[in-house]
PDB file of N, CA and C in Angstrom:
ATOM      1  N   UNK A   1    -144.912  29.804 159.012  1.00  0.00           N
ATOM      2  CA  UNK A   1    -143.869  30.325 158.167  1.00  0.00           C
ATOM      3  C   UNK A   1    -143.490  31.709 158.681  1.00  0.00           C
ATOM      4  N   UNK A   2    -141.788  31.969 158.523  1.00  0.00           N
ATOM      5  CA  UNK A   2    -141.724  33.289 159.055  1.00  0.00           C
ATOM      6  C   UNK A   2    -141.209  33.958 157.951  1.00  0.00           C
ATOM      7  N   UNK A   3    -140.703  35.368 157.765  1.00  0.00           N
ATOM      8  CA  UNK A   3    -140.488  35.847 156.404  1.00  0.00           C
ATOM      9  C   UNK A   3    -139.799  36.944 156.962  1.00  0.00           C
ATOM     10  N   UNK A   4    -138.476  37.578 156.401  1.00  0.00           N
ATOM     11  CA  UNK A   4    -138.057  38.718 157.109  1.00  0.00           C
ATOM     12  C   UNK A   4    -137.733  39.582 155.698  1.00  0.00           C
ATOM     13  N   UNK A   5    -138.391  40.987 156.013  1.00  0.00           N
ATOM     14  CA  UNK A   5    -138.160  41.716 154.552  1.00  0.00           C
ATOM     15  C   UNK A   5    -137.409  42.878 154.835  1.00  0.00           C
ATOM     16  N   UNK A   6    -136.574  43.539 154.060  1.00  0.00           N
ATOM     17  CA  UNK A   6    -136.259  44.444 154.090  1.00  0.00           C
ATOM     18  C   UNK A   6    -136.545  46.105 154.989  1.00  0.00           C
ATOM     19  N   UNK A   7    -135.918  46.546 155.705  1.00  0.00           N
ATOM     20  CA  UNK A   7    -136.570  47.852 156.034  1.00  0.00           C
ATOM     21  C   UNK A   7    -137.588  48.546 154.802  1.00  0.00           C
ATOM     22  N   UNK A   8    -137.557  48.413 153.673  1.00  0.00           N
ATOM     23  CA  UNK A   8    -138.275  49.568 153.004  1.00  0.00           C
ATOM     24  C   UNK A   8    -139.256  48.810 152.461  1.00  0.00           C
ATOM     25  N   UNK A   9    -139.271  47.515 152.476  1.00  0.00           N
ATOM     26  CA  UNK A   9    -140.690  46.497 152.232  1.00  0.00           C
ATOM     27  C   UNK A   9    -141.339  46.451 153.310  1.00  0.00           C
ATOM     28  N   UNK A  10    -140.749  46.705 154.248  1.00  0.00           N
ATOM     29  CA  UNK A  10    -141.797  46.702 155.854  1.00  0.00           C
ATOM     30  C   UNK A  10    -142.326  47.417 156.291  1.00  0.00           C
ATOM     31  N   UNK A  11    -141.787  48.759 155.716  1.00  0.00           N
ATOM     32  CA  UNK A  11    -142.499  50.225 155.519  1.00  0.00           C
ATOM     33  C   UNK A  11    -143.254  50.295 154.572  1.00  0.00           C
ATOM     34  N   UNK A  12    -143.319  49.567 153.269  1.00  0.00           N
ATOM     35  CA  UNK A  12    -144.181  49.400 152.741  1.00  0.00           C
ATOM     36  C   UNK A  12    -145.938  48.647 153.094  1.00  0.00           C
ATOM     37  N   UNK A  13    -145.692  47.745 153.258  1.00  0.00           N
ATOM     38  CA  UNK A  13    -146.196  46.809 154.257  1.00  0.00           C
ATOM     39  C   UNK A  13    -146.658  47.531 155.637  1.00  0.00           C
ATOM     40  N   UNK A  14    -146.259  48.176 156.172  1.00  0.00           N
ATOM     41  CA  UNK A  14    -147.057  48.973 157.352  1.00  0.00           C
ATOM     42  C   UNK A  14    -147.426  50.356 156.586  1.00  0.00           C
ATOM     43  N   UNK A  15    -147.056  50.548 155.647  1.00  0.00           N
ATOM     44  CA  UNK A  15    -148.255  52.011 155.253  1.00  0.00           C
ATOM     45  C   UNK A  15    -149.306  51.466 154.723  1.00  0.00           C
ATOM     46  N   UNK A  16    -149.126  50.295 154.325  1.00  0.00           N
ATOM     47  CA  UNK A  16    -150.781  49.609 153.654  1.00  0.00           C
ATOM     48  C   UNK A  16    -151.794  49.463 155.111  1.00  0.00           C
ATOM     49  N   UNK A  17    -151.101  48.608 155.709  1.00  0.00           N
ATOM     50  CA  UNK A  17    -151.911  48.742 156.966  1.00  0.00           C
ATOM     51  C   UNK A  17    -152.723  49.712 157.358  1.00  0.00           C
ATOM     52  N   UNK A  18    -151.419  50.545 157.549  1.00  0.00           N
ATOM     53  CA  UNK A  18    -152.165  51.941 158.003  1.00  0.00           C
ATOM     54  C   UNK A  18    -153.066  53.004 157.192  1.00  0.00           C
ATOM     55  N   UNK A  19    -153.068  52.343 155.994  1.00  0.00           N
ATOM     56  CA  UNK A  19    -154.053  53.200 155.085  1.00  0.00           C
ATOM     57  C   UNK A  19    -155.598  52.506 155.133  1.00  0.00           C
ATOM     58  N   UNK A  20    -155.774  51.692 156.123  1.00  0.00           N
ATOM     59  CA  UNK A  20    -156.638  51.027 156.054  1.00  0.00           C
ATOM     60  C   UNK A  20    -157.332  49.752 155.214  1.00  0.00           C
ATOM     61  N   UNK A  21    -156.829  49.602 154.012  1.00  0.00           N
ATOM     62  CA  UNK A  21    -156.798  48.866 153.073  1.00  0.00           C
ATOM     63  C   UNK A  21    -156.323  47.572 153.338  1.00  0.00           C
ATOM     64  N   UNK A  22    -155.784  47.175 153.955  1.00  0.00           N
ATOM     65  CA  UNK A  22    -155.195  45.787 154.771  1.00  0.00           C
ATOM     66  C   UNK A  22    -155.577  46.221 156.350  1.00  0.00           C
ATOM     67  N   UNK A  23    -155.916  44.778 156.614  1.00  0.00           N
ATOM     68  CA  UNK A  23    -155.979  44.707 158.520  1.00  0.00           C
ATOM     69  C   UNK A  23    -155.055  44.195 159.079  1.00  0.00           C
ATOM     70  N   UNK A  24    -153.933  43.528 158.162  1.00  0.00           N
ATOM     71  CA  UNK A  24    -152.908  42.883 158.872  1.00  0.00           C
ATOM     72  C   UNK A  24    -151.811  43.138 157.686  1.00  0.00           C
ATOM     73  N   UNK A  25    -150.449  42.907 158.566  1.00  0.00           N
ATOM     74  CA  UNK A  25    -149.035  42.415 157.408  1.00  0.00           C
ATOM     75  C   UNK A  25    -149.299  41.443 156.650  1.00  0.00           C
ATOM     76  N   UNK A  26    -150.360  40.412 157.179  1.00  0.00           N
ATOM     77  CA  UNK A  26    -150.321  39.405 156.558  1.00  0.00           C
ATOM     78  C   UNK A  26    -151.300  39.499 155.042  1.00  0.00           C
ATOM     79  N   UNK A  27    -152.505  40.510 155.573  1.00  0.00           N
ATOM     80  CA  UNK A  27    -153.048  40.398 154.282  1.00  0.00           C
ATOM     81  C   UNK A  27    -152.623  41.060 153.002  1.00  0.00           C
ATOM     82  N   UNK A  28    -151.268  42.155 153.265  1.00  0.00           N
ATOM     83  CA  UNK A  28    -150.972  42.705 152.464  1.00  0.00           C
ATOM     84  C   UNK A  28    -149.713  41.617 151.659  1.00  0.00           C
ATOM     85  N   UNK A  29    -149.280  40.767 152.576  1.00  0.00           N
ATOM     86  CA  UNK A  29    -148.398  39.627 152.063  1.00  0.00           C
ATOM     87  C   UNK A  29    -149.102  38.659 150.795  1.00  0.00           C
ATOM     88  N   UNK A  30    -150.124  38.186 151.795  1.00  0.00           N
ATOM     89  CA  UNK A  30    -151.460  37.406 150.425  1.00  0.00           C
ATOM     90  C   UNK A  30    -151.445  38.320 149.572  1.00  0.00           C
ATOM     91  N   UNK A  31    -152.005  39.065 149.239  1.00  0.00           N
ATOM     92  CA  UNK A  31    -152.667  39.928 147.806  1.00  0.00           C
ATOM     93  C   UNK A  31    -150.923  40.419 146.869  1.00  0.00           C
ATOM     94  N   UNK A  32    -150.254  40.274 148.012  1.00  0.00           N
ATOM     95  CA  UNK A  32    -148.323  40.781 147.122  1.00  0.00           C
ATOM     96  C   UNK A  32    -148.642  39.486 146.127  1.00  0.00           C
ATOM     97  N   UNK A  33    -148.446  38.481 147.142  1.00  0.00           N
ATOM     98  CA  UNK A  33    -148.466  36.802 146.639  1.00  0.00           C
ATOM     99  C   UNK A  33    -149.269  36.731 145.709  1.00  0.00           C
ATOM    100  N   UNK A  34    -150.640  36.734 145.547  1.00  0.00           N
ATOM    101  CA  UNK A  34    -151.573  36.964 144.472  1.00  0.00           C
ATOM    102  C   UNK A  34    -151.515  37.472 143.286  1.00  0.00           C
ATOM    103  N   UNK A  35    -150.936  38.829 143.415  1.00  0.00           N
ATOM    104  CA  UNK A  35    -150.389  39.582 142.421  1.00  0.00           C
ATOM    105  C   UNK A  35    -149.759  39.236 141.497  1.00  0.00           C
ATOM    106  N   UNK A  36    -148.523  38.318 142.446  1.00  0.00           N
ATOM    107  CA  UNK A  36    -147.093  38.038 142.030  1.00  0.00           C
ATOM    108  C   UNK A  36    -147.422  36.745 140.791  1.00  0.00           C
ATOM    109  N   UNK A  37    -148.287  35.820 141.795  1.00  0.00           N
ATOM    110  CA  UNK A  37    -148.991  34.917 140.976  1.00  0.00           C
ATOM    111  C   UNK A  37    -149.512  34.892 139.448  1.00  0.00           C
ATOM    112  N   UNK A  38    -150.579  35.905 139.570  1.00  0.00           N
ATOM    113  CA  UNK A  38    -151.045  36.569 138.195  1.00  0.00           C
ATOM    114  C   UNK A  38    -150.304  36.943 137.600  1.00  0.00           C
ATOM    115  N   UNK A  39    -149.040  37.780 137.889  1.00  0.00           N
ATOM    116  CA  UNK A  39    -148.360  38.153 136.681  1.00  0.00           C
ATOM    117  C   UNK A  39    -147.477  37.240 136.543  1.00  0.00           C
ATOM    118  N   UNK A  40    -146.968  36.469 136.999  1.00  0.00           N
ATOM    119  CA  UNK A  40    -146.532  35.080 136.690  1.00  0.00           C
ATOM    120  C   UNK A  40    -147.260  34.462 135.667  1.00  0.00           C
ATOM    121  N   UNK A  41    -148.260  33.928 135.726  1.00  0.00           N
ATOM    122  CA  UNK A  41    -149.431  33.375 134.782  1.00  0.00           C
ATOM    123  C   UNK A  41    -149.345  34.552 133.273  1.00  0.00           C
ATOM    124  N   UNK A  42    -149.316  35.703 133.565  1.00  0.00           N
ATOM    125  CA  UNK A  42    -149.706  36.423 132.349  1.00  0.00           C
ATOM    126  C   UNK A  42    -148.355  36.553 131.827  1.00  0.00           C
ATOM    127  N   UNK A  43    -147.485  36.512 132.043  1.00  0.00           N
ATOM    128  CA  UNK A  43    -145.948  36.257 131.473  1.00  0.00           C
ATOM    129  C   UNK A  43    -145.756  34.577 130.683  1.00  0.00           C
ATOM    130  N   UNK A  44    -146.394  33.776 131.526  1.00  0.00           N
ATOM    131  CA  UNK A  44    -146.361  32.591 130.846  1.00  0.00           C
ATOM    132  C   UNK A  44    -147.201  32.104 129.658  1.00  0.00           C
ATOM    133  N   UNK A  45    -148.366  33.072 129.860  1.00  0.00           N
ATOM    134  CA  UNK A  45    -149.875  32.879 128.739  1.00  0.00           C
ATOM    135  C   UNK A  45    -148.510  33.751 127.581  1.00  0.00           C
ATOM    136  N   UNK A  46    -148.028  34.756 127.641  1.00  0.00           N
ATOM    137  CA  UNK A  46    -147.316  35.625 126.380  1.00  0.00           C
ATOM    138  C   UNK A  46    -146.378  34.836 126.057  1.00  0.00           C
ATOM    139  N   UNK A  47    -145.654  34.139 126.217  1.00  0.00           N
ATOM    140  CA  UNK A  47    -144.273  33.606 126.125  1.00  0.00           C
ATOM    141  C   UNK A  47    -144.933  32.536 125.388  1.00  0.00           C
ATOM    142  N   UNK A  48    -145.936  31.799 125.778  1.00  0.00           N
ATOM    143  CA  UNK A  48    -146.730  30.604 125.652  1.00  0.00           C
ATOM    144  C   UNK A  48    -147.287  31.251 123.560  1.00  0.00           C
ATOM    145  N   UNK A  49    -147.896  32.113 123.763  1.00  0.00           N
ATOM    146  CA  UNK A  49    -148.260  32.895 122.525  1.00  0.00           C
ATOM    147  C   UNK A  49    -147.052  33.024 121.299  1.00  0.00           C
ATOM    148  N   UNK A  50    -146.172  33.556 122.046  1.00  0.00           N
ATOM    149  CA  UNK A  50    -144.968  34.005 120.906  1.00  0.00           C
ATOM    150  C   UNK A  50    -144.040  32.655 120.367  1.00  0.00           C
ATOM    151  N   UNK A  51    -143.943  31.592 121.483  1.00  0.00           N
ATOM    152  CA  UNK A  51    -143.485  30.188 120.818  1.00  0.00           C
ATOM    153  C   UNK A  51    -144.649  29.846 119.787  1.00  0.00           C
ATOM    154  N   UNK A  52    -146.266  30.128 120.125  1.00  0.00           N
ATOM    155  CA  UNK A  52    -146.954  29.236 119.026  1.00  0.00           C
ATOM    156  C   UNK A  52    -146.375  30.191 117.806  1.00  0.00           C
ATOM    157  N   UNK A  53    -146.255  31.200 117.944  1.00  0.00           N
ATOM    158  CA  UNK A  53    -145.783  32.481 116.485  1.00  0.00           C
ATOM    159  C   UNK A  53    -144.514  32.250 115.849  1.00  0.00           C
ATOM    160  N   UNK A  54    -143.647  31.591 116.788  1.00  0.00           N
ATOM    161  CA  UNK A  54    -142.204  31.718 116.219  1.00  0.00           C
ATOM    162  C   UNK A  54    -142.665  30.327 115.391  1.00  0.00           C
ATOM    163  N   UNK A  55    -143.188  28.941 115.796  1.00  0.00           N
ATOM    164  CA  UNK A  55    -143.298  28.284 115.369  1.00  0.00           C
ATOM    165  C   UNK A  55    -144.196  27.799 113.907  1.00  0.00           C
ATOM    166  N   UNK A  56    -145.630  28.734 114.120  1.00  0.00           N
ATOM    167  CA  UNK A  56    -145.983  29.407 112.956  1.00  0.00           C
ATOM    168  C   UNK A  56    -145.377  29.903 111.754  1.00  0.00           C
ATOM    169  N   UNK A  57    -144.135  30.539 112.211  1.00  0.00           N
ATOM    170  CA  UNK A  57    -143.256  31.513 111.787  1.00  0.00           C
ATOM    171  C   UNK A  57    -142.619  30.478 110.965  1.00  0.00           C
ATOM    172  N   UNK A  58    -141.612  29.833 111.755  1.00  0.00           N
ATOM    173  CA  UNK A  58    -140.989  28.266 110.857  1.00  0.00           C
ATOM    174  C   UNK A  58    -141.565  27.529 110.174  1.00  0.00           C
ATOM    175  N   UNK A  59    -142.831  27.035 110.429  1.00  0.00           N
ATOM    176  CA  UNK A  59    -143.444  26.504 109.571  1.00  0.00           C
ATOM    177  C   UNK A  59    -143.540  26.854 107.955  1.00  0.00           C
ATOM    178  N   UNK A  60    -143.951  28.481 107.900  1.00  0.00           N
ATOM    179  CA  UNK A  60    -144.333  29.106 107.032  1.00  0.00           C
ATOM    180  C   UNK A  60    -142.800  28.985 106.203  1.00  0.00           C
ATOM    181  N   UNK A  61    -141.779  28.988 106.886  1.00  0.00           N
ATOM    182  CA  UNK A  61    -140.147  29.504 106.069  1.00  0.00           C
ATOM    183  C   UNK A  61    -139.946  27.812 105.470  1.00  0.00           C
ATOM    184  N   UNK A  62    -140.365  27.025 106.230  1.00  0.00           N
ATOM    185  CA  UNK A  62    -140.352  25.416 105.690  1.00  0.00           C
ATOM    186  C   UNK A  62    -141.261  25.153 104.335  1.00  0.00           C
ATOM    187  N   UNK A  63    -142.270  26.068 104.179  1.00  0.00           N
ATOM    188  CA  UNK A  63    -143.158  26.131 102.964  1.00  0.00           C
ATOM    189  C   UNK A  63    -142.352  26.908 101.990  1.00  0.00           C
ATOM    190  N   UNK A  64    -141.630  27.693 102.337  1.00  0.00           N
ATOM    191  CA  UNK A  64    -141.342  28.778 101.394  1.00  0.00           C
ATOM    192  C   UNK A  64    -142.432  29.673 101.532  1.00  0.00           C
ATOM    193  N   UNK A  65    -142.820  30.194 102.256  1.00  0.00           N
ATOM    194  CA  UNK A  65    -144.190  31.123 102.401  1.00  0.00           C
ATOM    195  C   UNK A  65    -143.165  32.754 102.742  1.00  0.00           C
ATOM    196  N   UNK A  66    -141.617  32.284 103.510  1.00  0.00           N
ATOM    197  CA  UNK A  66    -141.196  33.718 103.573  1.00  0.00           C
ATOM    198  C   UNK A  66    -141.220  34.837 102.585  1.00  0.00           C
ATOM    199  N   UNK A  67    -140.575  35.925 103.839  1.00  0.00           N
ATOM    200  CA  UNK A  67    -140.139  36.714 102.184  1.00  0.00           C
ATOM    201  C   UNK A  67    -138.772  37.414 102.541  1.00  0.00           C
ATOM    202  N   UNK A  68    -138.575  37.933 101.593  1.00  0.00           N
ATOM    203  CA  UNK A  68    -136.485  38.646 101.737  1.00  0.00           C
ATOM    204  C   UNK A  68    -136.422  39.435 103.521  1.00  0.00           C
ATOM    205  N   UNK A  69    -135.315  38.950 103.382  1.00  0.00           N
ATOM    206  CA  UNK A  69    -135.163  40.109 104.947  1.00  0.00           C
ATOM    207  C   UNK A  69    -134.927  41.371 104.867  1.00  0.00           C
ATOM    208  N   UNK A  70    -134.760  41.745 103.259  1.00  0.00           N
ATOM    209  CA  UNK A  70    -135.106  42.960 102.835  1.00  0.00           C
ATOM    210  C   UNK A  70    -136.170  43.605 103.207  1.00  0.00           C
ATOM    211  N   UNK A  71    -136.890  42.832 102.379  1.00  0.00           N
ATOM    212  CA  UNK A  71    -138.179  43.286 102.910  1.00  0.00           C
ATOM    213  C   UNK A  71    -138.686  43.489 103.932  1.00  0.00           C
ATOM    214  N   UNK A  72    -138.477  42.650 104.479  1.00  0.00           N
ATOM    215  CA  UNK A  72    -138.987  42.660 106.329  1.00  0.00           C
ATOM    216  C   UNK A  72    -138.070  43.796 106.637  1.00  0.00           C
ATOM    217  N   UNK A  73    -136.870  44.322 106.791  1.00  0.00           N
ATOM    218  CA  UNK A  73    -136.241  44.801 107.404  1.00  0.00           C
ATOM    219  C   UNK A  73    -136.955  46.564 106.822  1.00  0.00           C
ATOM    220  N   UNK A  74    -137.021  46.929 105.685  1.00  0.00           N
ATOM    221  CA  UNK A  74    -138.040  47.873 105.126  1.00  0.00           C
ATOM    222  C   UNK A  74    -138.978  48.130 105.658  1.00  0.00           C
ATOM    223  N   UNK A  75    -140.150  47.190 105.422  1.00  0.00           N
ATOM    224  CA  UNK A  75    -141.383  47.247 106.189  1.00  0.00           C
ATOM    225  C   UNK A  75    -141.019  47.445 108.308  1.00  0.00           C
ATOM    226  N   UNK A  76    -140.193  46.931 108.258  1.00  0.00           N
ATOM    227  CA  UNK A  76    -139.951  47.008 109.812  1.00  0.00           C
ATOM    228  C   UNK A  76    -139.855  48.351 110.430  1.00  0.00           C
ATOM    229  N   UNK A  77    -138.700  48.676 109.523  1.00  0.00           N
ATOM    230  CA  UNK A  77    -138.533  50.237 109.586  1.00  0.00           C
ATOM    231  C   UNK A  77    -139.690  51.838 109.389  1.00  0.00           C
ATOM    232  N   UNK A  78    -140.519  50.707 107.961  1.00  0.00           N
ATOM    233  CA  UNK A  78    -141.543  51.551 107.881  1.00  0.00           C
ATOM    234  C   UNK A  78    -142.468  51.882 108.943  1.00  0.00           C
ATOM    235  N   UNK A  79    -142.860  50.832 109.670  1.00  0.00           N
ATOM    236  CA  UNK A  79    -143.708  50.653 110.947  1.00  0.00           C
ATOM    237  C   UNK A  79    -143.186  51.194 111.825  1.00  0.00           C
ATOM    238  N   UNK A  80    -141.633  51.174 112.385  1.00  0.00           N
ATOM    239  CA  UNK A  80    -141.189  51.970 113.387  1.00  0.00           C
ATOM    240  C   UNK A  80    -141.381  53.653 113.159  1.00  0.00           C
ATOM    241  N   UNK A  81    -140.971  53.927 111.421  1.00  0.00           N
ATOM    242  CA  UNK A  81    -140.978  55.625 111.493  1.00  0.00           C
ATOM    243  C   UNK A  81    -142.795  56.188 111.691  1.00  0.00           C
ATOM    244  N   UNK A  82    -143.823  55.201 111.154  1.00  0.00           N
ATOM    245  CA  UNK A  82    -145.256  55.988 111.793  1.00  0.00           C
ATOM    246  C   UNK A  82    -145.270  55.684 113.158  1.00  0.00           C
ATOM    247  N   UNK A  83    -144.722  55.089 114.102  1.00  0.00           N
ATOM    248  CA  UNK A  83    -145.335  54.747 115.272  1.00  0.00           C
ATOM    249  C   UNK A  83    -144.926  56.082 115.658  1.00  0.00           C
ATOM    250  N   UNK A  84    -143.240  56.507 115.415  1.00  0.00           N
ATOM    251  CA  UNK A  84    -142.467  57.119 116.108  1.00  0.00           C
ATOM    252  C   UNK A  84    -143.390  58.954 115.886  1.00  0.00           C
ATOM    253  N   UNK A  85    -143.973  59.020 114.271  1.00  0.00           N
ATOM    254  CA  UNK A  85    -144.699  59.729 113.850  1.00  0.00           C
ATOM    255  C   UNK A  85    -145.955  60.092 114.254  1.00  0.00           C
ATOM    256  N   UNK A  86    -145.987  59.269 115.050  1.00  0.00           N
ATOM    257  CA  UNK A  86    -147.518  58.863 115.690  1.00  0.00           C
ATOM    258  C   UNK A  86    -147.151  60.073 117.331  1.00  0.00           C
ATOM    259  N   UNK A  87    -146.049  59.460 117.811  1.00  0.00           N
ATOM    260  CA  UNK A  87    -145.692  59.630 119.203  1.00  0.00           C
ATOM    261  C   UNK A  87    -145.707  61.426 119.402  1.00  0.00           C
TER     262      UNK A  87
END
């Protein structure tokens, strides 16, 4: 396989080299790939999470378990002004 990257990815890619930390372009290509991989996976595990929640979520509004969007929209707000209070 051949791969042609950008001037400033190839400079990237040769300062790893040269920092010693990689012995080749290539191994700094694997571990990019690796990387890229994992956070692939950890984007899909969250997304994977928030459908079981939204669906949770519906369930609960199919019971009548909600509550006003008043409310939520209150409490929402409340939570944003300590975080922001927090910051």
């Amino acid at each position: 396989m051949n791969i042609s990257l950008t001037p400033e990815l190839a400079r990237i890619v040769e300062k790893k080299v040269k920092s010693g930390l990689y012995a080749s372009a290539s191994e700094v290509v694997r571990e990019a790939l690796r990387l890229l991989a994992h956070m692939d996976d950890a984007r899909r595990r969250r997304i994977d999470e928030l459908n079981r929640r939204i669906d949770r979520g519906l369930a609960e509004l199919d019971r009548g378990e909600g509550i006003p969007g008043a409310t939520s929209h209150r409490r929402a707000r409340r939570k944003l002004r300590a975080t922001a209070a927090r910051a």
